[in-house]
Protein backbone atom coordinates (compact mmCIF):
# COMPACT_ATOMS: atom_id res chain seq x y z
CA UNK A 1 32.14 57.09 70.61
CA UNK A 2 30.34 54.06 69.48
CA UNK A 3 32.00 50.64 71.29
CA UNK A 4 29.39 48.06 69.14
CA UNK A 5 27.41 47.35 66.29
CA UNK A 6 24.16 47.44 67.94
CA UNK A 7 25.28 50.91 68.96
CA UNK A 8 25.71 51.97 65.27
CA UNK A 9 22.23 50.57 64.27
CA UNK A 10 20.80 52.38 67.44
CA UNK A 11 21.97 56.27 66.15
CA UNK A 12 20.99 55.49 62.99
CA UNK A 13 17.59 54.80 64.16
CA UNK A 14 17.80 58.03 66.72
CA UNK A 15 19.04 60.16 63.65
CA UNK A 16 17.58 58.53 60.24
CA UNK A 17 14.77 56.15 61.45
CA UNK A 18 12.82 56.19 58.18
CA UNK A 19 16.92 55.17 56.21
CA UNK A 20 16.53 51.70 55.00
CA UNK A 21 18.54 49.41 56.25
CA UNK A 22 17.75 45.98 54.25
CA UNK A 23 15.75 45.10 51.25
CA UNK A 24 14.74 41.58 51.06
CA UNK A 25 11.82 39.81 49.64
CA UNK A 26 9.78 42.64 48.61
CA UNK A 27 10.19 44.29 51.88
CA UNK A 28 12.17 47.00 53.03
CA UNK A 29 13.26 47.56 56.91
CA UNK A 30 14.48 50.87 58.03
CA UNK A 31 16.90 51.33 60.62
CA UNK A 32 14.07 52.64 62.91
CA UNK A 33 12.51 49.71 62.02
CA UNK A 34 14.93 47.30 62.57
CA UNK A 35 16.23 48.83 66.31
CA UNK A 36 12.58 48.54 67.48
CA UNK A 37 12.84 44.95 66.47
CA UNK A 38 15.99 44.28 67.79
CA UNK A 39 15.26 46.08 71.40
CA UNK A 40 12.28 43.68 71.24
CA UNK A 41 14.00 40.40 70.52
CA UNK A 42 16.91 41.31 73.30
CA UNK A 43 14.01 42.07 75.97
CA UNK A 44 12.51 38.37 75.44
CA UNK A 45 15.85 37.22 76.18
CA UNK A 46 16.84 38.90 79.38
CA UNK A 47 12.79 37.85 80.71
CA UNK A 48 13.80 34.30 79.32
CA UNK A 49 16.62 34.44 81.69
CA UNK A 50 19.18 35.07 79.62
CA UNK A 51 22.85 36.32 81.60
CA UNK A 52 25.55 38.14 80.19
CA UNK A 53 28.18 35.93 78.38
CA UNK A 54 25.31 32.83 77.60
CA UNK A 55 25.51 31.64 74.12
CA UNK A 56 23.02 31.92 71.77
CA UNK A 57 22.95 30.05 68.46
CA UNK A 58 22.14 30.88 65.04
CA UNK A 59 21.54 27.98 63.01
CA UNK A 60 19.70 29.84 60.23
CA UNK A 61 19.94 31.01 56.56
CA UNK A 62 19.68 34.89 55.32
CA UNK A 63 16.79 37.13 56.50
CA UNK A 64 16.15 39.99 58.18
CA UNK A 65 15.39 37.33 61.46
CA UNK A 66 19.04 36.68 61.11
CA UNK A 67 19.58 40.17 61.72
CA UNK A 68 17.36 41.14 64.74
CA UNK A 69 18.61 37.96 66.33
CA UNK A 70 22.05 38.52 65.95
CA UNK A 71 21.86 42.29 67.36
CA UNK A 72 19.21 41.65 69.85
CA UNK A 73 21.33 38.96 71.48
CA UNK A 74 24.21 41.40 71.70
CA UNK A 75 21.99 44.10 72.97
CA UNK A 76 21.15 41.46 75.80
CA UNK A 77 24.56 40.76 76.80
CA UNK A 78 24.96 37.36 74.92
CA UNK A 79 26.84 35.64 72.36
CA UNK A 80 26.37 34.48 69.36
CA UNK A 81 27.29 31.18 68.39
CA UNK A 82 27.50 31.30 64.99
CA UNK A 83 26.45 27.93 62.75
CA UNK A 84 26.72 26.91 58.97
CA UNK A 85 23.54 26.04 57.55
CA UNK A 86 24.72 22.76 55.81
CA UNK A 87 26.00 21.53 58.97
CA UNK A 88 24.35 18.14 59.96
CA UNK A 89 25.26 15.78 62.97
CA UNK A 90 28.48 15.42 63.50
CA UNK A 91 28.83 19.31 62.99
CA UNK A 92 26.35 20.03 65.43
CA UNK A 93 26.97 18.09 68.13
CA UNK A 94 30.40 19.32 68.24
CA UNK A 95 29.22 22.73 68.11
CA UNK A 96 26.55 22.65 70.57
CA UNK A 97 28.15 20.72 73.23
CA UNK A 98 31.37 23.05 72.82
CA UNK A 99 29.73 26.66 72.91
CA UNK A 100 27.04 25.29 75.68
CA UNK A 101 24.27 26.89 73.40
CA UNK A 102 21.33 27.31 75.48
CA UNK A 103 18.70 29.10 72.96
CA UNK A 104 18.79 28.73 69.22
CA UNK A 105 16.90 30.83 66.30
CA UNK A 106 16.72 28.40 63.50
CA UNK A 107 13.83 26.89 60.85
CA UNK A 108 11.37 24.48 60.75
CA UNK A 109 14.11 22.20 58.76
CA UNK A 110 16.56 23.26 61.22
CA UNK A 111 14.25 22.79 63.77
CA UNK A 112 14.19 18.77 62.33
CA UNK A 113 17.53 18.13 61.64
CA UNK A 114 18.59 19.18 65.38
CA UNK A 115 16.19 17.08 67.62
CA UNK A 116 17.38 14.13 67.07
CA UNK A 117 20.81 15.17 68.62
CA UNK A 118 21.26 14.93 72.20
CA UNK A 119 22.10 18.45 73.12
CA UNK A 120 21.96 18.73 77.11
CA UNK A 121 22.43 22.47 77.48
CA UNK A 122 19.46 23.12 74.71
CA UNK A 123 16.63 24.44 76.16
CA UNK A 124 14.74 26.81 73.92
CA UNK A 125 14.13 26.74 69.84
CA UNK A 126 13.19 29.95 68.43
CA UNK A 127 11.51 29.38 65.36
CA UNK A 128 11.28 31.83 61.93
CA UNK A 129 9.57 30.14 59.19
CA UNK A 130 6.59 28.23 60.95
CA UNK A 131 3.42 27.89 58.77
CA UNK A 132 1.00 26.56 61.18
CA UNK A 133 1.49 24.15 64.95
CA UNK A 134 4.89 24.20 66.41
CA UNK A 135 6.64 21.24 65.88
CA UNK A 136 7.00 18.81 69.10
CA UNK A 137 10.60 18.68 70.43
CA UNK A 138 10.38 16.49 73.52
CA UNK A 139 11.47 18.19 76.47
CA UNK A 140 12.89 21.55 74.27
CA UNK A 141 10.75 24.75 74.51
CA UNK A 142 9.47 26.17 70.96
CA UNK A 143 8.38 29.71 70.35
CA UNK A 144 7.40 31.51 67.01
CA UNK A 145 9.82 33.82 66.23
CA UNK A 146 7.09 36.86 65.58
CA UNK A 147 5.71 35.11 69.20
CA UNK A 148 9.23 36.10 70.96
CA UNK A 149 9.11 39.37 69.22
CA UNK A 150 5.52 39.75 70.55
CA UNK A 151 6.77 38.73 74.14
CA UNK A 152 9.52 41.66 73.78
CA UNK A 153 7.15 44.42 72.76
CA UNK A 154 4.82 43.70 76.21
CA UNK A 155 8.27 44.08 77.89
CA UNK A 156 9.00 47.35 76.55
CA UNK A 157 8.29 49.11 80.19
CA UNK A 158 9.55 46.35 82.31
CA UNK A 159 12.93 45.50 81.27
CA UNK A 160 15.73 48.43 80.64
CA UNK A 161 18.97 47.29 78.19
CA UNK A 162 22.22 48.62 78.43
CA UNK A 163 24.44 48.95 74.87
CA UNK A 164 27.23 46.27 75.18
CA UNK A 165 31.11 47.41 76.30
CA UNK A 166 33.61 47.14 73.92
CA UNK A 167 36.13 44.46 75.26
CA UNK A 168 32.41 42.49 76.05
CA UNK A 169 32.23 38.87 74.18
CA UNK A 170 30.24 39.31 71.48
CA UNK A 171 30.68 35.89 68.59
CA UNK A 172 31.64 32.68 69.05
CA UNK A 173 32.75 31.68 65.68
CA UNK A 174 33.87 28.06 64.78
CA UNK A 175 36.52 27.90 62.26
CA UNK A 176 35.61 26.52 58.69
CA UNK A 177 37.29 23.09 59.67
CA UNK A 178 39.46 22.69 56.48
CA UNK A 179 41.93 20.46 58.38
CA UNK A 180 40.30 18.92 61.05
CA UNK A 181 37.77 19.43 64.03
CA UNK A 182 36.76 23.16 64.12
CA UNK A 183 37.15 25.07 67.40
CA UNK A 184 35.74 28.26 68.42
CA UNK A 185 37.01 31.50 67.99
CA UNK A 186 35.44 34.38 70.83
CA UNK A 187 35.62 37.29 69.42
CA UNK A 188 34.61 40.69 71.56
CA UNK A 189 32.84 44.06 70.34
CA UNK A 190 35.74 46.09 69.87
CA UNK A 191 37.35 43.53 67.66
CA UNK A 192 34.01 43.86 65.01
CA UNK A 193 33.99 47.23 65.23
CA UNK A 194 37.83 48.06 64.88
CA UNK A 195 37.98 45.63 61.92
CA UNK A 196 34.54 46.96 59.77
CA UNK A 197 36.41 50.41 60.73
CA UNK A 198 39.72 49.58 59.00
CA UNK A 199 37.19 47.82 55.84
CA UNK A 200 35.55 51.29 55.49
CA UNK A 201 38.30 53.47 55.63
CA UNK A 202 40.38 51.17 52.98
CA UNK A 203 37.42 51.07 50.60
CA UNK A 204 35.61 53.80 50.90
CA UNK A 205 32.27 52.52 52.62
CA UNK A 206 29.98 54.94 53.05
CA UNK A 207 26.05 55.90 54.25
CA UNK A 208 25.50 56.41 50.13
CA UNK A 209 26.56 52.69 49.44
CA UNK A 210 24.17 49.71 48.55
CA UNK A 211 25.63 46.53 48.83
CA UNK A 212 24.02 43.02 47.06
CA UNK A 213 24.69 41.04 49.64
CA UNK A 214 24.09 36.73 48.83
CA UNK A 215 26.96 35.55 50.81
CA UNK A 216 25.70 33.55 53.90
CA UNK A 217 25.59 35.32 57.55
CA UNK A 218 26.97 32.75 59.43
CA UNK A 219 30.12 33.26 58.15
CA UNK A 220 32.66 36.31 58.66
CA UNK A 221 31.99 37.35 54.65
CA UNK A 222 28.64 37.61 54.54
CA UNK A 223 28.31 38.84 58.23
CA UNK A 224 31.13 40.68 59.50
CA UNK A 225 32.45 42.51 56.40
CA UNK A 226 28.78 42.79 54.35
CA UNK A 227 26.60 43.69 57.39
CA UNK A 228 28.54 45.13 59.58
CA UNK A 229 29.67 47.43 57.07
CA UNK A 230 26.29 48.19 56.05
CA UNK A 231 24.90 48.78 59.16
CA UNK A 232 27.90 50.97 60.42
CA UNK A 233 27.87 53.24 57.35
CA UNK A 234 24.10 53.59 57.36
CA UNK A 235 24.46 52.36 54.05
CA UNK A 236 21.88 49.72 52.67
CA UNK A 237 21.97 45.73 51.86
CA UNK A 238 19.88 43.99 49.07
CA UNK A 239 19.81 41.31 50.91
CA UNK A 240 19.41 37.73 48.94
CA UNK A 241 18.42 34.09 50.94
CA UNK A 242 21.45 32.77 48.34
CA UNK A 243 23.01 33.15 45.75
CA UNK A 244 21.99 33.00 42.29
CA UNK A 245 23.91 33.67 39.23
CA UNK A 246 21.47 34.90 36.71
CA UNK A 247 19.22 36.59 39.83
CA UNK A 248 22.42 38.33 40.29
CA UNK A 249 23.29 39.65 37.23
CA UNK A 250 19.99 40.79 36.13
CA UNK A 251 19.73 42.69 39.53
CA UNK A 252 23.04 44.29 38.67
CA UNK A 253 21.65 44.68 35.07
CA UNK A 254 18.55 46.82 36.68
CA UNK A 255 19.25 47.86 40.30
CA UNK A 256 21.34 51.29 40.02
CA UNK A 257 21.08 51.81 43.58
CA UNK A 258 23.80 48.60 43.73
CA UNK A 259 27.35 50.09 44.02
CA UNK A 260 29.31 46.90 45.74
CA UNK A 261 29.40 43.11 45.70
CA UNK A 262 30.92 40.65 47.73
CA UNK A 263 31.64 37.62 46.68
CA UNK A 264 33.79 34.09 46.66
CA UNK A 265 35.57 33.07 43.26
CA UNK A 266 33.12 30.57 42.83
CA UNK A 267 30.33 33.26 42.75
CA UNK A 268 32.84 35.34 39.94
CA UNK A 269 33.48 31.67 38.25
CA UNK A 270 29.37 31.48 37.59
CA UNK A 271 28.89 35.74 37.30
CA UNK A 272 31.38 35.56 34.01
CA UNK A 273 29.22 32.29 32.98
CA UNK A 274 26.31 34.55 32.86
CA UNK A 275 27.57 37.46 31.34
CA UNK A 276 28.93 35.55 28.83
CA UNK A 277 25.77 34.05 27.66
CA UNK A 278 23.19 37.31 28.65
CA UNK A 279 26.05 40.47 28.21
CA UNK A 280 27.40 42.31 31.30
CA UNK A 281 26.33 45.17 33.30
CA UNK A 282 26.33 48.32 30.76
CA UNK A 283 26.55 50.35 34.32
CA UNK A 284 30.14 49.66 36.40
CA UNK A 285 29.67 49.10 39.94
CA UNK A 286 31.87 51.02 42.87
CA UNK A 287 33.30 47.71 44.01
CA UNK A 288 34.04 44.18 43.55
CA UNK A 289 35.04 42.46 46.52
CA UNK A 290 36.58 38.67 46.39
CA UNK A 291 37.96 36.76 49.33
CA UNK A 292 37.29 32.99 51.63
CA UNK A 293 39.33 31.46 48.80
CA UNK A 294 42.25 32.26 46.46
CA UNK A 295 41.19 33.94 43.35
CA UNK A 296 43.20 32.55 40.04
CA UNK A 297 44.92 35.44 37.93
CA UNK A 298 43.04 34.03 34.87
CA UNK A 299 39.55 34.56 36.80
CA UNK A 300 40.72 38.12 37.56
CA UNK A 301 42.08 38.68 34.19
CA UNK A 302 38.47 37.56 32.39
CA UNK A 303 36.38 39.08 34.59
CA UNK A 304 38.29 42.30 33.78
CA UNK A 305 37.86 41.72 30.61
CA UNK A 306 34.03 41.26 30.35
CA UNK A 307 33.04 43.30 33.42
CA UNK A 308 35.38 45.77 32.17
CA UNK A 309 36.58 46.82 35.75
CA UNK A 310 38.83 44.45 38.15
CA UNK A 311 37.93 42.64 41.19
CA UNK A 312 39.38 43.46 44.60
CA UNK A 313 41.16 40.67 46.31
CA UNK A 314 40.97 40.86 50.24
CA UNK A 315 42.61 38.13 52.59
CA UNK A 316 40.81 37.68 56.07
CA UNK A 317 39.79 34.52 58.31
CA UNK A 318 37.42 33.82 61.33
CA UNK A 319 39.82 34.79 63.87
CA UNK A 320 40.99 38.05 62.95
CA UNK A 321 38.14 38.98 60.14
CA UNK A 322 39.87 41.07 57.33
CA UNK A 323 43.83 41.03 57.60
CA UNK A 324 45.15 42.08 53.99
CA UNK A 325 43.57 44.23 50.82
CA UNK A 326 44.40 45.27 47.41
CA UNK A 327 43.89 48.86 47.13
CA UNK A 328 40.80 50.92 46.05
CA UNK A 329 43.22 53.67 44.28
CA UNK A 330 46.18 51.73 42.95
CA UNK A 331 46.96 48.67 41.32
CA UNK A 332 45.26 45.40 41.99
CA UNK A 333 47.61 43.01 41.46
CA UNK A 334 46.15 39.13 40.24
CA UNK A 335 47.13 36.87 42.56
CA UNK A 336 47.92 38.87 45.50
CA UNK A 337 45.98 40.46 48.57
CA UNK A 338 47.70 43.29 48.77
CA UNK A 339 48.71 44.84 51.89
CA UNK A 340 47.62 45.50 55.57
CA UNK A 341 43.86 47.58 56.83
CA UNK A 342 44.97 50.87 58.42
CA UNK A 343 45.74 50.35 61.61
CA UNK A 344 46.67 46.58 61.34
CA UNK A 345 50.55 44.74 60.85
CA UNK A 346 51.59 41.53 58.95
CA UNK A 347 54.94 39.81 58.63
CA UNK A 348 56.44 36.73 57.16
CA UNK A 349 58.01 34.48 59.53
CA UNK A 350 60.14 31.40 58.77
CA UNK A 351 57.99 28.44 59.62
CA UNK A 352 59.85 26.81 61.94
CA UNK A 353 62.54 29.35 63.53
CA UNK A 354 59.73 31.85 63.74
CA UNK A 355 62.53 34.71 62.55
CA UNK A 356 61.29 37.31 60.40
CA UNK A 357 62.20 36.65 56.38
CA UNK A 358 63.15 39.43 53.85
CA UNK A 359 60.63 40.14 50.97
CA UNK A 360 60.59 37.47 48.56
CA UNK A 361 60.97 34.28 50.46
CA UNK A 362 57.93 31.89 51.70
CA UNK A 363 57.19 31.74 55.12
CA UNK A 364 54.32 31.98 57.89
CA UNK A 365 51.99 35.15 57.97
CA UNK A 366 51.69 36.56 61.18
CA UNK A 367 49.40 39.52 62.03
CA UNK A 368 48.59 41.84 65.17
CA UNK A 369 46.32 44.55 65.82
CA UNK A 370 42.87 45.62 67.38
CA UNK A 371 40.96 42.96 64.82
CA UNK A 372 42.65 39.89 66.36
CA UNK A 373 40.08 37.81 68.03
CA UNK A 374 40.48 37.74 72.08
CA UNK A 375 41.30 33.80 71.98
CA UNK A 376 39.53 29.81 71.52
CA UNK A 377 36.65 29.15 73.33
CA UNK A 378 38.02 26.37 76.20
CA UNK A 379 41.01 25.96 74.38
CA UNK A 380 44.39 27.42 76.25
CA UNK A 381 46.76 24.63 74.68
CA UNK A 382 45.45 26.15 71.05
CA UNK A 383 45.75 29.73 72.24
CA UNK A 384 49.40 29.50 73.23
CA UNK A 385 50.30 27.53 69.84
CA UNK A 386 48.16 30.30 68.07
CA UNK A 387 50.09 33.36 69.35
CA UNK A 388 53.60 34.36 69.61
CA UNK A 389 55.20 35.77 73.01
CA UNK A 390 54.95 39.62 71.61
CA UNK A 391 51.22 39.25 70.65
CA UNK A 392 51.41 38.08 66.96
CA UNK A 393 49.17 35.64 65.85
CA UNK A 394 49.97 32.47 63.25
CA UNK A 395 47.35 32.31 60.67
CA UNK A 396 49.08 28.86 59.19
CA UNK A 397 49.14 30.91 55.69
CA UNK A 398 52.01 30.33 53.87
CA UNK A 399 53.22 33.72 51.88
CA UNK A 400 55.77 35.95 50.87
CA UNK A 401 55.83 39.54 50.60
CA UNK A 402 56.99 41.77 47.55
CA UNK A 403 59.57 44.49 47.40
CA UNK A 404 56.65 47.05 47.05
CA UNK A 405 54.05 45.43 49.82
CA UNK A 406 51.93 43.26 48.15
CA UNK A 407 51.35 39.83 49.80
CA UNK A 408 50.69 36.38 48.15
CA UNK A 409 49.10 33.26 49.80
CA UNK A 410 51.06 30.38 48.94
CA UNK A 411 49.06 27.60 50.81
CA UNK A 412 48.47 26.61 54.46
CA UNK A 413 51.50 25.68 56.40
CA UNK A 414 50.01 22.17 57.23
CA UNK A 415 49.54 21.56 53.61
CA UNK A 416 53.25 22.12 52.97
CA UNK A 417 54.41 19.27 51.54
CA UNK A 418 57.91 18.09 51.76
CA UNK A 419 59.43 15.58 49.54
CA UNK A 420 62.88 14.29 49.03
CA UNK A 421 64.08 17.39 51.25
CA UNK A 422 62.31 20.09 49.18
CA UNK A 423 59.59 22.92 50.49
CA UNK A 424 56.45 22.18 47.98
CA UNK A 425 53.49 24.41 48.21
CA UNK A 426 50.40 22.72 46.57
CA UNK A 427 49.23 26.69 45.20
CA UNK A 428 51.40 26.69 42.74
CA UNK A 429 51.14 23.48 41.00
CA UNK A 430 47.57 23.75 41.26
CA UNK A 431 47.96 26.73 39.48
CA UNK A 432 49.94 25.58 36.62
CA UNK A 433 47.22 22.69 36.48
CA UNK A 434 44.50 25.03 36.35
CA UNK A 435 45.79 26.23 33.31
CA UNK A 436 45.45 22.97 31.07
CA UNK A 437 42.25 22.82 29.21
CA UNK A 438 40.77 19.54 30.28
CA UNK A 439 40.91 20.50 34.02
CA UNK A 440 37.83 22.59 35.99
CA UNK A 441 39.39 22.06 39.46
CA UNK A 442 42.24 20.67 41.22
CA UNK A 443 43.23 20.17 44.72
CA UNK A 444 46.94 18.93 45.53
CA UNK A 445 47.96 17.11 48.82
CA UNK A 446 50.99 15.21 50.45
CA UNK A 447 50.95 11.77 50.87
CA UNK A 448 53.57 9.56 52.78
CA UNK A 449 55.70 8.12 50.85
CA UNK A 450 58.69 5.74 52.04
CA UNK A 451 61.10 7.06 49.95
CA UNK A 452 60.81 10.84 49.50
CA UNK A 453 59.03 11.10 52.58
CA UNK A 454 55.93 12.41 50.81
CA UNK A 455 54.87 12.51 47.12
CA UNK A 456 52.72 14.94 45.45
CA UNK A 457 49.31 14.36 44.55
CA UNK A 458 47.22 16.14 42.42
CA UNK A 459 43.36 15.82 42.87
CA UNK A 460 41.30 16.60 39.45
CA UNK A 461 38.33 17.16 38.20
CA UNK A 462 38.00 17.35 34.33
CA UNK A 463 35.63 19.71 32.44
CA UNK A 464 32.23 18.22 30.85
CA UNK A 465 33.25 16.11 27.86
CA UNK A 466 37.36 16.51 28.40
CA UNK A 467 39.68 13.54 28.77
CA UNK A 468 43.30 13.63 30.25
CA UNK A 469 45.44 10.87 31.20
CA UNK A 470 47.81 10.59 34.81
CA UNK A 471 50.77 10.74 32.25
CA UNK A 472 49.45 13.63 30.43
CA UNK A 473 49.16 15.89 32.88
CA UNK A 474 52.12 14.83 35.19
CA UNK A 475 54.33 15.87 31.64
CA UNK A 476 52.23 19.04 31.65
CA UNK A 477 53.88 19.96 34.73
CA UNK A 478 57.03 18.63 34.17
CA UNK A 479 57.13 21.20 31.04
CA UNK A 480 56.53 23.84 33.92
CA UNK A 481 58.10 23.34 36.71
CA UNK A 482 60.79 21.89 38.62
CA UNK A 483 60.64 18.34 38.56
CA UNK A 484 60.79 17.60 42.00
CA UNK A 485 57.35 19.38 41.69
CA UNK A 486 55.34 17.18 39.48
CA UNK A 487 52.51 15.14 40.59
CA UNK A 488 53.72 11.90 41.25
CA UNK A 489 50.08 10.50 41.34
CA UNK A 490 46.74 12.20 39.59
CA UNK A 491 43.59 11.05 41.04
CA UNK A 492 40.36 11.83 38.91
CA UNK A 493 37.77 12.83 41.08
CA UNK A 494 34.07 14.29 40.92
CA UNK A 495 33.82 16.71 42.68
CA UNK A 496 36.01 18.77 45.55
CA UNK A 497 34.45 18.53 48.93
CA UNK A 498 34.44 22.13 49.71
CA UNK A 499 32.75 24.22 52.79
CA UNK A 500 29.86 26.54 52.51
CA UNK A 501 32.06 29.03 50.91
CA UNK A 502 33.80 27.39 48.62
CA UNK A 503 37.25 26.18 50.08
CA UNK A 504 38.54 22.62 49.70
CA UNK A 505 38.60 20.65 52.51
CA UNK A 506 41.52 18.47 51.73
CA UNK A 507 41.21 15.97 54.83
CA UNK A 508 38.14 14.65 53.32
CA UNK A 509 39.39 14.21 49.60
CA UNK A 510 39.29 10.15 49.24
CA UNK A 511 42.08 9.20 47.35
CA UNK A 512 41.54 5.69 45.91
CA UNK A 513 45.44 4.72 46.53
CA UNK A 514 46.02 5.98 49.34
């Protein structure tokens, strides 16, 4: 019985060697291939020095690199520290001197943007994309990436590697940092594999399967659902450096090998964009996978609608990877994430009492089961906030549950906003603002107020050539909801600060009032 990824890729290389694994570029890498590779890249490692449990980073954008890196450092007993591309100093910094990184596989740009930081553990720059000289970085070693592989190969004799054990550390991933300073989540083998596991069984995933795959790598979308369910299945990944909406739909236009996508509602938001102007797909993919942000009912409804088949919502996060889904056979209901992966539990909690709620009311999501990450990296006082005495842990989602098991996210519990006594969650009056026809986005916070003890505040952005005024819209809602509900302040604002994958981060939204 497999206890790792790396494991998978190996017996698919034993058993298949000449199976692709990845498409990218104009080239295609096999799984025999791509083990060779990766046996190579974890041999330089261990004659670098590298022990079991040492940190490697990946500060690097899509390609098969990415790959061989990430399971070579596994197959060497490391971890990886996994790091967002659009990350600049303060980012870094954080995240270097936390995970105590010593080697990182990165790009000449990333290569420039990380020497001027004083990183003490640093000691070693692998580098992918290097036309001519290495770079100078002071006292830090540089390599060639095809130069480490090279280093491996002579190895080949020397050095033996052992596949990883399951309850072995395997990622170190920092959270997306939505509200504040990001910390690092260690998650071990047998939490990857047991989660991809659940992912295949609920969907389907099989060896046949081709995935598109443009969602980034260093984050748990991209990586831990798209590739590791790739490479478990023996399935294959057309694998993109980013994505790009009309790239996109022609390949799903002329690729018939495709049967799934992945993406974030963004991604959908520009996909129906495109379709709209060049047609859609005459051929209906397997799957449609959406998830990293909430997914609006009227986004599910038109791509429906033009795509002619509906998207399936999934809820997961960088701790615990994929927690909820809608079905594959069954109804997938707009605005919901459905239910639990085999073999994994949720529950609604009251925020505060931490007592379990009946279907229908809002509370905390809780979940438990082999997925849930083993705990933050040099952070006990987070881990016993994070987890309850029986083993549950508190995602800070705010949802409720139906009568017939599908789950909704309401919101995070720190965005709950409480005013004059009432709960307010910010979902659902962004929702009702999404629906005027002046608006393209909205974000709504809490703000103190000395009266009410907060007020709401709704954050817009209005569509190309649309006006609205504050008193407009605040009637808009009135018409809608509950008035203790309405904005008490609109702020019109270009654009949403949002992450790599398309979530607003609400502590940096300037506010002009404030």
């Amino acid at each position: 019985m497999i206890q790792s990824i790396v494991e998978a890729v190996s017996l698919h290389a034993q058993e298949r060697p000449a199976q692709p694994a990845l498409f990218f570029a104009g080239q295609t890498l096999s799984y025999g291939t791509l083990f060779a590779q990766v046996e190579q890249f974890a041999r330089s490692l261990r004659a670098w020095g590298l022990q079991d449990g040492q940190r490697v980073a990946l500060f690097l954008g899509n390609s098969p690199a990415f790959v061989v890196a990430y399971l070579g450092t596994h197959l060497a007993g490391g971890i990886v520290v996994l790091i967002n591309t659009q990350y600049r100093q303060v980012e870094l910094s954080h995240i270097f001197h936390d995970s105590e990184a010593l080697l990182c596989v990165t790009s000449a740009a990333g290569c420039a943007t990380l020497l001027p930081l004083a990183l003490p553990t640093l000691r070693t720059l692998i580098l992918v994309d290097v036309p001519g000289a290495l770079p100078s970085a002071g006292d830090l070693e540089t390599i060639a990436f095809a130069d480490w592989i090279s280093v491996g190969r002579e190895q080949s004799q020397a050095l033996a590697l052992s596949m990883p054990l399951a309850d072995a550390p395997a990622v170190l991933g920092y959270t997306s940092g939505t509200t504040g300073r990001s910390k690092g989540a260690l998650l071990a083998h047998s939490n990857l594999l047991a989660n991809i596991q659940a992912v295949m069984a609920a969907w389907h995933w099989t060896g046949d399967d081709c995935l598109l795959l443009t969602l980034p790598l260093f984050h748990t979308h991209g990586l831990m659902v798209g590739l590791h369910g790739t490479l478990v299945s023996g399935g294959s990944a057309v694998l993109r450096a980013a994505f790009e909406s009309a790239e996109v739909l022609a390949t799903l236009k002329t690729n018939p090998a495709i049967s799934l996508f992945f993406g974030v509602p963004t991604m959908y938001i520009r996909l129906l964009a495109e379709a709209r102007a060049q047609g859609a797909p005459a051929r209906p993919l397997r799957l449609f996978v959406s998830g990293s942000a909430p997914l609006s009912p009227q986004v599910f409804e038109e791509f429906r609608e033009v795509f002619g088949q509906p998207i399936l919502e999934r809820y997961g996060m960088t701790e615990t990877i994929m927690n909820l889904t809608n079905p594959y056979e069954g109804e997938r209901r707009a605005g919901t994430v459905g239910g639990p992966f085999p073999g994994q539990e949720a529950r609604i909690v009251e925020v505060r009492t931490r007592q379990l709620l009946p279907s229908g009311e809002i509370g905390e999501i809780e979940v438990r089961g082999p997925h849930v990450f083993a705990g933050y990296w040099n952070r006990p006082d987070a881990n016993a906030e994070a987890f309850s005495a029986d083993g549950w842990f508190k995602t800070g989602d705010l949802g409720w549950l139906s009568t017939d098991g599908y789950y909704t996210i309401t919101g995070r519990a720190r965005e709950l906003i409480i005013s004059g006594g009432y709960n307010i969650y910010p979902r659902e009056i962004e929702e009702v603002l999404a629906m005027h026809a002046a608006i393209a986005e909205v974000a709504v916070v809490g703000r103190p107020d000395p009266e009410m003890g907060e007020r709401v505040v709704a954050a817009v952005v209005l569509k190309t050539g649309q006006t609205a005024s504050e008193a407009e819209l605040i009637a808009f809602c009135r018409e809608r909801l509950a008035s203790y509900k309405k904005p008490r302040q609109v702020v019109f604002v270009e654009p949403l600060p949002r992450n790599a994958l398309g979530k607003v981060q609400k502590h940096l939204l300037h506010l002009s009032s404030d």
